[in-house]
PDB file of N, CA and C in Angstrom:
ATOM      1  N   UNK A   1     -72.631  16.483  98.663  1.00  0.00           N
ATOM      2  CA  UNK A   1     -71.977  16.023  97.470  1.00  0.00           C
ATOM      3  C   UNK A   1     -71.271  14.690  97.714  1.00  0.00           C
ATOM      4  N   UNK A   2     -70.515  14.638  98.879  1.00  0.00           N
ATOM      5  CA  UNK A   2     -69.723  13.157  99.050  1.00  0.00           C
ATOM      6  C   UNK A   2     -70.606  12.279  99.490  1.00  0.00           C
ATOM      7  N   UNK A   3     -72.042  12.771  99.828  1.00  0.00           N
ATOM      8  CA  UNK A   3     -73.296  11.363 100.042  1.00  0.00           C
ATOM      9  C   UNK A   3     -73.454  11.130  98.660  1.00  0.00           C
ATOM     10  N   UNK A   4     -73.746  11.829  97.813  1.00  0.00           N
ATOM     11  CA  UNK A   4     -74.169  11.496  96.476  1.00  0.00           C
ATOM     12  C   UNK A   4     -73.048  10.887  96.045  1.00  0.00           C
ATOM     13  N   UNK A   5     -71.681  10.902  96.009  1.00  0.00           N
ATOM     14  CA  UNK A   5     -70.425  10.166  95.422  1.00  0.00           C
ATOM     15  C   UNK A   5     -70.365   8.499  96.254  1.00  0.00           C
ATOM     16  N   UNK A   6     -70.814   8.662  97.629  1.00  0.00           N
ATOM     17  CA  UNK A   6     -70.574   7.120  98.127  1.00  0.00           C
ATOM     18  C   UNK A   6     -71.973   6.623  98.020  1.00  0.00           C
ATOM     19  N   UNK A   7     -73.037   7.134  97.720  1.00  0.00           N
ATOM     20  CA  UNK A   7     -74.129   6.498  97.401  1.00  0.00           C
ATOM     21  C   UNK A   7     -73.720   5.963  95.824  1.00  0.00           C
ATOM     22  N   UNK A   8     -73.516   6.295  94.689  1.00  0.00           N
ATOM     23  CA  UNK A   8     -72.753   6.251  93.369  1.00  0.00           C
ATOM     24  C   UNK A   8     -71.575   4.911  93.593  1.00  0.00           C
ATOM     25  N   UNK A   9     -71.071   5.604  94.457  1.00  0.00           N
ATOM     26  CA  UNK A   9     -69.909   3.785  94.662  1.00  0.00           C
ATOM     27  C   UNK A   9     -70.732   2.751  94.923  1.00  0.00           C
ATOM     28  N   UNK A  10     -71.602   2.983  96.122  1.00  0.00           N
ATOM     29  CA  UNK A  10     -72.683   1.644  96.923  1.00  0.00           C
ATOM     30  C   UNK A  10     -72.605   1.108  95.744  1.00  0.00           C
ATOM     31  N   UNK A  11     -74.212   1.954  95.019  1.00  0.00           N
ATOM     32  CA  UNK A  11     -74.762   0.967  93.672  1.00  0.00           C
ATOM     33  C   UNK A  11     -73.467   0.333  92.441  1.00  0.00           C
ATOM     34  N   UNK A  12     -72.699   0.992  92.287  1.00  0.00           N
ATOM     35  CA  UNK A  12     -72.130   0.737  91.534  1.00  0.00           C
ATOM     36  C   UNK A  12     -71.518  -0.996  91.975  1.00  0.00           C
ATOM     37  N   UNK A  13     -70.829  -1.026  93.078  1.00  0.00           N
ATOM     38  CA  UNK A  13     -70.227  -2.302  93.683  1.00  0.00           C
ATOM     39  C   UNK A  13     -71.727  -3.217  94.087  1.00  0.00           C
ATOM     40  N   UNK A  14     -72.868  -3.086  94.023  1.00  0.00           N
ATOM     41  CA  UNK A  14     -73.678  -3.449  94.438  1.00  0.00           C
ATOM     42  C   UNK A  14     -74.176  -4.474  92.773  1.00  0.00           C
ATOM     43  N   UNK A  15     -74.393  -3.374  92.035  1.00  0.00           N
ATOM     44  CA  UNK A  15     -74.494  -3.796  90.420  1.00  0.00           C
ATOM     45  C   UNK A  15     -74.569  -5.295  90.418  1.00  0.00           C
ATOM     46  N   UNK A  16     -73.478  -5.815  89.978  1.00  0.00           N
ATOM     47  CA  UNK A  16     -73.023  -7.229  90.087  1.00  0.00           C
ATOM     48  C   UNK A  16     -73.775  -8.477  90.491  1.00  0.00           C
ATOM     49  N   UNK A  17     -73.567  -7.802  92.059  1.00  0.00           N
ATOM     50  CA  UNK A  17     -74.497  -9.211  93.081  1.00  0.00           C
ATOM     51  C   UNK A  17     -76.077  -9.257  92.707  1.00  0.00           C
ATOM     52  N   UNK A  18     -76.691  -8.074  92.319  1.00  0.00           N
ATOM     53  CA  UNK A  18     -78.304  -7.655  92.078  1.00  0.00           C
ATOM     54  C   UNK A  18     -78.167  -8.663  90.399  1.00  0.00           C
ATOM     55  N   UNK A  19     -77.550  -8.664  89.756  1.00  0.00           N
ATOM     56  CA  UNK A  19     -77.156  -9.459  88.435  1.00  0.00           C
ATOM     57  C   UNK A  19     -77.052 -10.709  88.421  1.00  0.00           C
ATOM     58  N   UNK A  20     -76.318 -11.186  89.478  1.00  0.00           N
ATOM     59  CA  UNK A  20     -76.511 -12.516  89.743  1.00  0.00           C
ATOM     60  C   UNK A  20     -77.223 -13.119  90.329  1.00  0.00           C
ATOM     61  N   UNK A  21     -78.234 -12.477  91.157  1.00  0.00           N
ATOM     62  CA  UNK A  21     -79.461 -12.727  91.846  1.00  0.00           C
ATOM     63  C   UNK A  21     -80.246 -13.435  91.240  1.00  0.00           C
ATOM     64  N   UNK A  22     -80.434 -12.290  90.000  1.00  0.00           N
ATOM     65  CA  UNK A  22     -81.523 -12.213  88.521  1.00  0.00           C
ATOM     66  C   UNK A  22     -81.471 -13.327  87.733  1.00  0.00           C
ATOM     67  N   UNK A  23     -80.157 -14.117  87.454  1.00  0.00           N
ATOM     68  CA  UNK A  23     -79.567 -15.161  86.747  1.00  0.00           C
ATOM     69  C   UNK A  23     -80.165 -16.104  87.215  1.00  0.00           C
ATOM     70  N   UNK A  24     -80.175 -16.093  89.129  1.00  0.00           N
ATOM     71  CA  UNK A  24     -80.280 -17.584  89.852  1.00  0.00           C
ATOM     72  C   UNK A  24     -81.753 -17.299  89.814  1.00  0.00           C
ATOM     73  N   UNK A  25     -82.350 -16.489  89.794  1.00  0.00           N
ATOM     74  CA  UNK A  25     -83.544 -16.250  89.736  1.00  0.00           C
ATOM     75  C   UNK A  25     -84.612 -16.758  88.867  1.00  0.00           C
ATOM     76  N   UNK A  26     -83.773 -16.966  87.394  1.00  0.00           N
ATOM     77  CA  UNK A  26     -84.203 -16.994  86.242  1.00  0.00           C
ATOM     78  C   UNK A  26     -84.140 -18.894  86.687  1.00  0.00           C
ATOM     79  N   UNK A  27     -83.379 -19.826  86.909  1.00  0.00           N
ATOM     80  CA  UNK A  27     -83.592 -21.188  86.845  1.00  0.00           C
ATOM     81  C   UNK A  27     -84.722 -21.593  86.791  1.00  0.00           C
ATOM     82  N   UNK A  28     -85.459 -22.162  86.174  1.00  0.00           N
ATOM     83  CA  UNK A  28     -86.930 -22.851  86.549  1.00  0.00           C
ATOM     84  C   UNK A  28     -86.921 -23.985  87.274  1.00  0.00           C
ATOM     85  N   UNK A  29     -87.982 -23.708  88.255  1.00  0.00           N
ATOM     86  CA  UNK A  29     -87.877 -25.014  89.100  1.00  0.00           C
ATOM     87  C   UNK A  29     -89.605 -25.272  88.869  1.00  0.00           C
ATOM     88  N   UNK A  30     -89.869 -26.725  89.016  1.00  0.00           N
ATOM     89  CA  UNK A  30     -90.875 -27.160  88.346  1.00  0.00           C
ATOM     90  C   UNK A  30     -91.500 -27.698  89.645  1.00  0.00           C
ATOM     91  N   UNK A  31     -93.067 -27.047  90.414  1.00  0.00           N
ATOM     92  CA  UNK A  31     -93.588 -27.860  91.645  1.00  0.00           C
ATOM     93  C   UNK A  31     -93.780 -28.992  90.901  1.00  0.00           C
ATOM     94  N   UNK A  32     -93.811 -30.102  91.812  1.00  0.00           N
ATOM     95  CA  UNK A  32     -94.360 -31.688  91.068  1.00  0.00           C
ATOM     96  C   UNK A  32     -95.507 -31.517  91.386  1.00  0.00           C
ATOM     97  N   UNK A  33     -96.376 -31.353  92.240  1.00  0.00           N
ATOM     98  CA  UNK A  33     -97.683 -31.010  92.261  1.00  0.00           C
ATOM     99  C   UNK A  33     -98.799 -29.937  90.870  1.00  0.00           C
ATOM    100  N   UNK A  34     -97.793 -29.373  90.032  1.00  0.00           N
ATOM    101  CA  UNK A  34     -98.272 -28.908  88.820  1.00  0.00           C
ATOM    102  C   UNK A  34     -97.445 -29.778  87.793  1.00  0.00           C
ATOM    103  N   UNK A  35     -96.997 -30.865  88.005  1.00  0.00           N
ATOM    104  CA  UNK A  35     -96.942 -31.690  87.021  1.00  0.00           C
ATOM    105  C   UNK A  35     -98.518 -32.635  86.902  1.00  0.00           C
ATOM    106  N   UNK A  36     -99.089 -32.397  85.648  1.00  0.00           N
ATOM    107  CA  UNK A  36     -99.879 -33.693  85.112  1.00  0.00           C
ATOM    108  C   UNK A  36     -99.825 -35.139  85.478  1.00  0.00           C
ATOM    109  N   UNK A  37    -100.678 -35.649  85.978  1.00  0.00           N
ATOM    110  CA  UNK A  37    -100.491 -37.268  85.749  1.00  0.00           C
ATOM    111  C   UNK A  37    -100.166 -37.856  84.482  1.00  0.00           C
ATOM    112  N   UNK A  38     -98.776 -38.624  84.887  1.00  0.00           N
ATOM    113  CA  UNK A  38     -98.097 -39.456  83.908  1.00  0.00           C
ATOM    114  C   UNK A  38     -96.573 -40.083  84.404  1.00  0.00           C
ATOM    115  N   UNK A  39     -96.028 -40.269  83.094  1.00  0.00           N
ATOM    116  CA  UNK A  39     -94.854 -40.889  83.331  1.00  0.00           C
ATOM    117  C   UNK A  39     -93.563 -40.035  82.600  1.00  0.00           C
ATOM    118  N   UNK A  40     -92.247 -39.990  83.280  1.00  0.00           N
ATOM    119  CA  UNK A  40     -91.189 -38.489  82.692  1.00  0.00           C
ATOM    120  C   UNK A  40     -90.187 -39.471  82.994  1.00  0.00           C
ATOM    121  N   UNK A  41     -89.060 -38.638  82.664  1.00  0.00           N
ATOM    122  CA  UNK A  41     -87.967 -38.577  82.252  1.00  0.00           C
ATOM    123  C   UNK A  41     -87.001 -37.810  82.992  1.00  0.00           C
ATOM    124  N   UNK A  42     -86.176 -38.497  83.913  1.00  0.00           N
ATOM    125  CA  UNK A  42     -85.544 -37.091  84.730  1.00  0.00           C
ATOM    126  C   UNK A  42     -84.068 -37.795  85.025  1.00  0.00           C
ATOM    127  N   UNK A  43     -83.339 -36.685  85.152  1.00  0.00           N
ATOM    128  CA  UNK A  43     -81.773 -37.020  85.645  1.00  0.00           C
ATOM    129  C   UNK A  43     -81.533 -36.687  87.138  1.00  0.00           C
ATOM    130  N   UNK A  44     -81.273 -37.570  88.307  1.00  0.00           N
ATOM    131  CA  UNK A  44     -80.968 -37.702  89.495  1.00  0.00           C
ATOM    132  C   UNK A  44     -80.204 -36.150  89.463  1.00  0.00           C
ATOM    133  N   UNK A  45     -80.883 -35.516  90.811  1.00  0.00           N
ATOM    134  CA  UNK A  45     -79.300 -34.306  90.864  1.00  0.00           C
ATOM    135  C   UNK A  45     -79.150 -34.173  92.312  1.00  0.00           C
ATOM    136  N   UNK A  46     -80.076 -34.798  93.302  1.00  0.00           N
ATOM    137  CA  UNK A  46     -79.399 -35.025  94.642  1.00  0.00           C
ATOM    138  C   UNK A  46     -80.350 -36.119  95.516  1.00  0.00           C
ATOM    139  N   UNK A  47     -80.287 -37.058  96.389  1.00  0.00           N
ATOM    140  CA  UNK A  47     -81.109 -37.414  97.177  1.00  0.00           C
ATOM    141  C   UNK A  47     -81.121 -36.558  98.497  1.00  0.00           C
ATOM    142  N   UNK A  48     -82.256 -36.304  98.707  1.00  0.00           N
ATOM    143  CA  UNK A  48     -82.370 -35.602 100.141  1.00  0.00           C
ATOM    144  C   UNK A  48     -82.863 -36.800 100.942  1.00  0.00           C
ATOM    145  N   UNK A  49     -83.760 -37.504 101.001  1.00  0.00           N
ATOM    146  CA  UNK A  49     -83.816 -39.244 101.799  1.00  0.00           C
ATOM    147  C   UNK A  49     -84.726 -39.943 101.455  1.00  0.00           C
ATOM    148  N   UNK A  50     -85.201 -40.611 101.702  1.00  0.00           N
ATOM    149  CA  UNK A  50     -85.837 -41.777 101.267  1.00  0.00           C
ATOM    150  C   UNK A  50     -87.059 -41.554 100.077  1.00  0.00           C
ATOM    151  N   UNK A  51     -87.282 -40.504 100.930  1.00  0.00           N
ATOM    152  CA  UNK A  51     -88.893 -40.233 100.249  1.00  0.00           C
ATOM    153  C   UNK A  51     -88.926 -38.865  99.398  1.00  0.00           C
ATOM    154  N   UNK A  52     -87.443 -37.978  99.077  1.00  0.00           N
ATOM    155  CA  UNK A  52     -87.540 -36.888  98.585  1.00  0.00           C
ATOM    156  C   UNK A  52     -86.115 -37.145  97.528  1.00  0.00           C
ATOM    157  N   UNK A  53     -86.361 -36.334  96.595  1.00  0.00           N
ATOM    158  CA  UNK A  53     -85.149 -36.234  95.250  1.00  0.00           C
ATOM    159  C   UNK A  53     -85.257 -35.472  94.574  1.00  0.00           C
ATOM    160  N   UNK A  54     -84.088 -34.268  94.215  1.00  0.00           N
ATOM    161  CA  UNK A  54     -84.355 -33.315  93.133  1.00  0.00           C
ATOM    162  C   UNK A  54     -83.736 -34.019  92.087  1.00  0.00           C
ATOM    163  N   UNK A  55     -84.624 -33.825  90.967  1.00  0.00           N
ATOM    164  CA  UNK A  55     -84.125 -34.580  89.577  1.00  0.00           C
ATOM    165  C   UNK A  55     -83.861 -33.090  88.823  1.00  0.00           C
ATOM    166  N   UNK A  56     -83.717 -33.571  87.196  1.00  0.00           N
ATOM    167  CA  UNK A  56     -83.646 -32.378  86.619  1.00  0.00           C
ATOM    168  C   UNK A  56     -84.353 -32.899  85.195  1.00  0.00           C
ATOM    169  N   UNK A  57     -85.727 -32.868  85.041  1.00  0.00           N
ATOM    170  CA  UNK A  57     -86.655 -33.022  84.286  1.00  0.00           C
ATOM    171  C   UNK A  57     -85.828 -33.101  82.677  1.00  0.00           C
ATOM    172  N   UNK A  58     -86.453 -33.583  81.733  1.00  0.00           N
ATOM    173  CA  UNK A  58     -85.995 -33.834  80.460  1.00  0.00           C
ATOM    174  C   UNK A  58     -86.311 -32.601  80.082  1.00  0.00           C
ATOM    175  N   UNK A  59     -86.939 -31.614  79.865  1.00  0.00           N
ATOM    176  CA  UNK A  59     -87.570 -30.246  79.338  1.00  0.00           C
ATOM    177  C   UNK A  59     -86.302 -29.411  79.860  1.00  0.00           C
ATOM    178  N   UNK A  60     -85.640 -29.521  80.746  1.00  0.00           N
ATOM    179  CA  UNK A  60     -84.081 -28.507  81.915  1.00  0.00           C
ATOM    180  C   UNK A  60     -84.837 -28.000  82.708  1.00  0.00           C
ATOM    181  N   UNK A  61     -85.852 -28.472  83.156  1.00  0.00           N
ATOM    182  CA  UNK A  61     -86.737 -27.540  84.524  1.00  0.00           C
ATOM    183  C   UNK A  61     -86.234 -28.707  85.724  1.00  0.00           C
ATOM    184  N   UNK A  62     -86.143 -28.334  86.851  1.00  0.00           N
ATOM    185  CA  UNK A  62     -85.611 -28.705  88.249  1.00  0.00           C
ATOM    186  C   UNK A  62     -86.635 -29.329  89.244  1.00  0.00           C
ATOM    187  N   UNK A  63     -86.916 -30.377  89.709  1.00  0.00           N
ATOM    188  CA  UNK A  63     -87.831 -30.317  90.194  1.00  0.00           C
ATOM    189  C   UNK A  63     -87.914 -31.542  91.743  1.00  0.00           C
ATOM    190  N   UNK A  64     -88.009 -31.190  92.565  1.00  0.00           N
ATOM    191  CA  UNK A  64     -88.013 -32.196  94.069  1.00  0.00           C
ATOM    192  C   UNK A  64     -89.644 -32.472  93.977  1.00  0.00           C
ATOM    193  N   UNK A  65     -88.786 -34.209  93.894  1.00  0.00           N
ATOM    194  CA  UNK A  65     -90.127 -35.165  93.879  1.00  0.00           C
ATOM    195  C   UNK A  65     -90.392 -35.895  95.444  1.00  0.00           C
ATOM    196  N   UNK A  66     -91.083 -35.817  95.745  1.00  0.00           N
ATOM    197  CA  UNK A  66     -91.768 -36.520  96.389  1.00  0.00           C
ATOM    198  C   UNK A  66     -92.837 -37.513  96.701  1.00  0.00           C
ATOM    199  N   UNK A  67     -92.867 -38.564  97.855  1.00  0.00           N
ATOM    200  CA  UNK A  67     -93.362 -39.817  97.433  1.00  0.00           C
ATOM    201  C   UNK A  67     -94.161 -39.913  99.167  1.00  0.00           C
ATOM    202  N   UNK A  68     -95.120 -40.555  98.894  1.00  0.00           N
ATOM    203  CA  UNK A  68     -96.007 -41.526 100.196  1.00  0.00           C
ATOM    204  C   UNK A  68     -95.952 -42.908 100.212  1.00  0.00           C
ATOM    205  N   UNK A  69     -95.539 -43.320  98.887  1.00  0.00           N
ATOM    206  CA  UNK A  69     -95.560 -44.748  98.821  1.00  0.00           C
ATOM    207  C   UNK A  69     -94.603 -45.928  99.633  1.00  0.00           C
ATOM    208  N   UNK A  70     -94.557 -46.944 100.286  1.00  0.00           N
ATOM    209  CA  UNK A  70     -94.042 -48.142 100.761  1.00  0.00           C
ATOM    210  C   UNK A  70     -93.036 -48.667  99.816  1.00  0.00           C
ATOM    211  N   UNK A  71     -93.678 -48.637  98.535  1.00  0.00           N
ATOM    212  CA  UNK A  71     -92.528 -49.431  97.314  1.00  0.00           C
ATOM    213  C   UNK A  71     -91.504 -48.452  96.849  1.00  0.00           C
ATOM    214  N   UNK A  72     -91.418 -47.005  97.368  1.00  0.00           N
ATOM    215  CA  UNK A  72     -90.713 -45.911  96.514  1.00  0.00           C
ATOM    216  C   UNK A  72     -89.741 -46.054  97.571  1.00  0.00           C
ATOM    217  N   UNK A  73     -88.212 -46.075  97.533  1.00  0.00           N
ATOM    218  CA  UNK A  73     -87.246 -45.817  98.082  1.00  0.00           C
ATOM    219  C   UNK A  73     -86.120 -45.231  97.113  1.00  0.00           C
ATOM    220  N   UNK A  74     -86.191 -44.016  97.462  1.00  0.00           N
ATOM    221  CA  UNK A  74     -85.138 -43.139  96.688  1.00  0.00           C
ATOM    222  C   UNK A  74     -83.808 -43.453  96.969  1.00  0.00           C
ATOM    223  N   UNK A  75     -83.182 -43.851  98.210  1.00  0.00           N
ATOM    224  CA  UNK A  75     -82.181 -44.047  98.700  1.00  0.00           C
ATOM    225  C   UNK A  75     -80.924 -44.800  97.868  1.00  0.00           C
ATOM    226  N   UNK A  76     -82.085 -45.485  96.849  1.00  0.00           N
ATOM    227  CA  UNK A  76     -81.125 -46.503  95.728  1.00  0.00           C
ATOM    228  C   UNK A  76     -80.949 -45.684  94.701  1.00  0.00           C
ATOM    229  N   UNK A  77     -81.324 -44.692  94.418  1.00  0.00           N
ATOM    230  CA  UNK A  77     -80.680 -43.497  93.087  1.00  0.00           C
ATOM    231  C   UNK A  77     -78.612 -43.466  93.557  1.00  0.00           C
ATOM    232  N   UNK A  78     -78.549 -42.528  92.111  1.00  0.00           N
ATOM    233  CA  UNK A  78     -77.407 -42.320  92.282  1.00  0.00           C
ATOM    234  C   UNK A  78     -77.535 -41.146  91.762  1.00  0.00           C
ATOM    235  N   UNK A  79     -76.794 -39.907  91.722  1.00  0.00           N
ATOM    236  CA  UNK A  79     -76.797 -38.444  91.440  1.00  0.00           C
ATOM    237  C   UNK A  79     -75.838 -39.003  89.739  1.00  0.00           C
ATOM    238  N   UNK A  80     -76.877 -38.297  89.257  1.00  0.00           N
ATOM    239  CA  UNK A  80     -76.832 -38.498  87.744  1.00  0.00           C
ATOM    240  C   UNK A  80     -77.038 -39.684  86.720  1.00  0.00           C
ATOM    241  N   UNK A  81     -78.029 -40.507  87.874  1.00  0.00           N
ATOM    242  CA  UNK A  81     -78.517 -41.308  86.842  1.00  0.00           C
ATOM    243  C   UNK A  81     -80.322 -41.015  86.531  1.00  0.00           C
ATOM    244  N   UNK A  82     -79.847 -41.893  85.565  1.00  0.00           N
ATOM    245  CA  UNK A  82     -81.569 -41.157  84.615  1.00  0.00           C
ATOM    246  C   UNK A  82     -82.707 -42.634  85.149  1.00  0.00           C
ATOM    247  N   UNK A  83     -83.863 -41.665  85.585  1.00  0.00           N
ATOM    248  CA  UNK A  83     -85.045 -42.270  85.966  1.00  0.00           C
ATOM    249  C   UNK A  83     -86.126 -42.275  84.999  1.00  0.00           C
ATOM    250  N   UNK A  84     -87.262 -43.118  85.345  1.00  0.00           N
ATOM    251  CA  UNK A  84     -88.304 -42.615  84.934  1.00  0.00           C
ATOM    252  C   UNK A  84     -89.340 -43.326  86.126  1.00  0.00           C
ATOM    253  N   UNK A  85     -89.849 -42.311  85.855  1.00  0.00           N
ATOM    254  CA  UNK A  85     -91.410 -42.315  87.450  1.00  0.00           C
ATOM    255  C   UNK A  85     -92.477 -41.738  86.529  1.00  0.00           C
ATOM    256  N   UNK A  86     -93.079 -42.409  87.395  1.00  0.00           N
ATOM    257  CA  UNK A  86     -95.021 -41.833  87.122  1.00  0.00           C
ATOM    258  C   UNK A  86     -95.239 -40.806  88.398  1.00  0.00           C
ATOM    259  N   UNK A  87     -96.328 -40.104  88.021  1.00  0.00           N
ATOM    260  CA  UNK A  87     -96.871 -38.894  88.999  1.00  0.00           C
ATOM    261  C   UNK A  87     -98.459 -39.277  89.150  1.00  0.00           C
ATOM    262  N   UNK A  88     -99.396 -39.476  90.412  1.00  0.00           N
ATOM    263  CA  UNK A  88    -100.061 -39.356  90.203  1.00  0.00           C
ATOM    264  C   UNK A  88    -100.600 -38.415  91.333  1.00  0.00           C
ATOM    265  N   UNK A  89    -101.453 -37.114  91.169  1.00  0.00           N
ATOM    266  CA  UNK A  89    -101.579 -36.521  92.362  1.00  0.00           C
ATOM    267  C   UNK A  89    -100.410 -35.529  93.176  1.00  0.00           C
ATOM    268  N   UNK A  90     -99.539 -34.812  92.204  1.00  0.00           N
ATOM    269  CA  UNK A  90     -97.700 -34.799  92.210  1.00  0.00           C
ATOM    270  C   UNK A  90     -97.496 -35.649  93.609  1.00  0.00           C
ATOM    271  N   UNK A  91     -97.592 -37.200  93.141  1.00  0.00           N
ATOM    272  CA  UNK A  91     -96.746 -38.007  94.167  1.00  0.00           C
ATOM    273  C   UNK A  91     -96.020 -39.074  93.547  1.00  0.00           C
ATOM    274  N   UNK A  92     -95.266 -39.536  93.638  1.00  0.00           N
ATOM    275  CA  UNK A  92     -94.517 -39.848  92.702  1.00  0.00           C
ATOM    276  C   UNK A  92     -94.464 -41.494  93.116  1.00  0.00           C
ATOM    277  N   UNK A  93     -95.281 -42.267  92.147  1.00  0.00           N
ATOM    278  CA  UNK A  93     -95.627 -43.738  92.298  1.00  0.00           C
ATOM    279  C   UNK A  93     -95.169 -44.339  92.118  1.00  0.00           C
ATOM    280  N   UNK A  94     -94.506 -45.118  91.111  1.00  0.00           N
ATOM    281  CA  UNK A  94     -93.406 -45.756  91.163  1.00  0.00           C
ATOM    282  C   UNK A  94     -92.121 -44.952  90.087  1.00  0.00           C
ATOM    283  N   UNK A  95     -91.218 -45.341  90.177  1.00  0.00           N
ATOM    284  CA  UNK A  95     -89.838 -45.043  89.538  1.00  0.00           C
ATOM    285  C   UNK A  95     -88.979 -46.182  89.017  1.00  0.00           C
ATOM    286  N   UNK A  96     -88.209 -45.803  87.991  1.00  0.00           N
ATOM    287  CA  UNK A  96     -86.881 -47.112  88.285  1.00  0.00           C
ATOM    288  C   UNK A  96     -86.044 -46.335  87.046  1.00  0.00           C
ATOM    289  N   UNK A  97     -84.339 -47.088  87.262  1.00  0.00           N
ATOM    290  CA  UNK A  97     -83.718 -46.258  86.479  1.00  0.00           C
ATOM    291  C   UNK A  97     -83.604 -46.540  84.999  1.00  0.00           C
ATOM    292  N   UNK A  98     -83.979 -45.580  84.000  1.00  0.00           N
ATOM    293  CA  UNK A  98     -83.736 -45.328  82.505  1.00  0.00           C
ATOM    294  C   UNK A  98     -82.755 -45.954  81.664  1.00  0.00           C
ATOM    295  N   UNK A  99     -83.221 -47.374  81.368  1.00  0.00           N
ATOM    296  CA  UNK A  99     -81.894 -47.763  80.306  1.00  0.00           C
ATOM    297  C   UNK A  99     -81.813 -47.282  79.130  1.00  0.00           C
ATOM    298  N   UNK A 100     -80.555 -46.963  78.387  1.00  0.00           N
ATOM    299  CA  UNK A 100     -81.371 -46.245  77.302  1.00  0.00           C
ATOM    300  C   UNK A 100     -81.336 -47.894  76.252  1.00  0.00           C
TER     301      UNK A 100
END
């Protein structure tokens, strides 16, 4: 009987964290490699270095871009400014930042 009562507490205190899992779970994050060739719309949300950047797509999907190119240097973003880049191949060809 007192396994069945502290098994009953576990889940119960457990509840919560399994809830918020589900929440972070739910974010969409967008591969750039299943993005289409073209040109978007995205808001800076961190540089990781030269050649990598999570933006946060105009649609609210999340997405780390990445680049092969010589002319692409991410390093000149700023976290929360708005870009726009082309994709070709999810590689991300050129960029520059969004005036409105």
């Amino acid at each position: 009987m007192r396994t069945i009562s502290l098994l009953a507490l576990v889940a119960a205190l457990a509840a919560p964290a399994v809830a918020q899992t589900s929440k972070t779970a739910r974010t969409a994050v967008t591969n750039p490699a299943q993005l289409p060739d073209g040109t978007y719309t995205a808001v800076v949300q961190r540089v990781l270095d030269t050649k990598d950047i999570v933006v946060k797509l105009s649609n609210g999907t999340q997405a780390t871009l990445k680049t092969n190119k010589d002319n692409v240097d991410f390093s000149k973003c700023q976290t929360n400014e708005p870009i726009r880049f082309s994709v070709i191949n999810g590689l991300v060809a050129v960029y520059a930042p969004d005036s409105p």
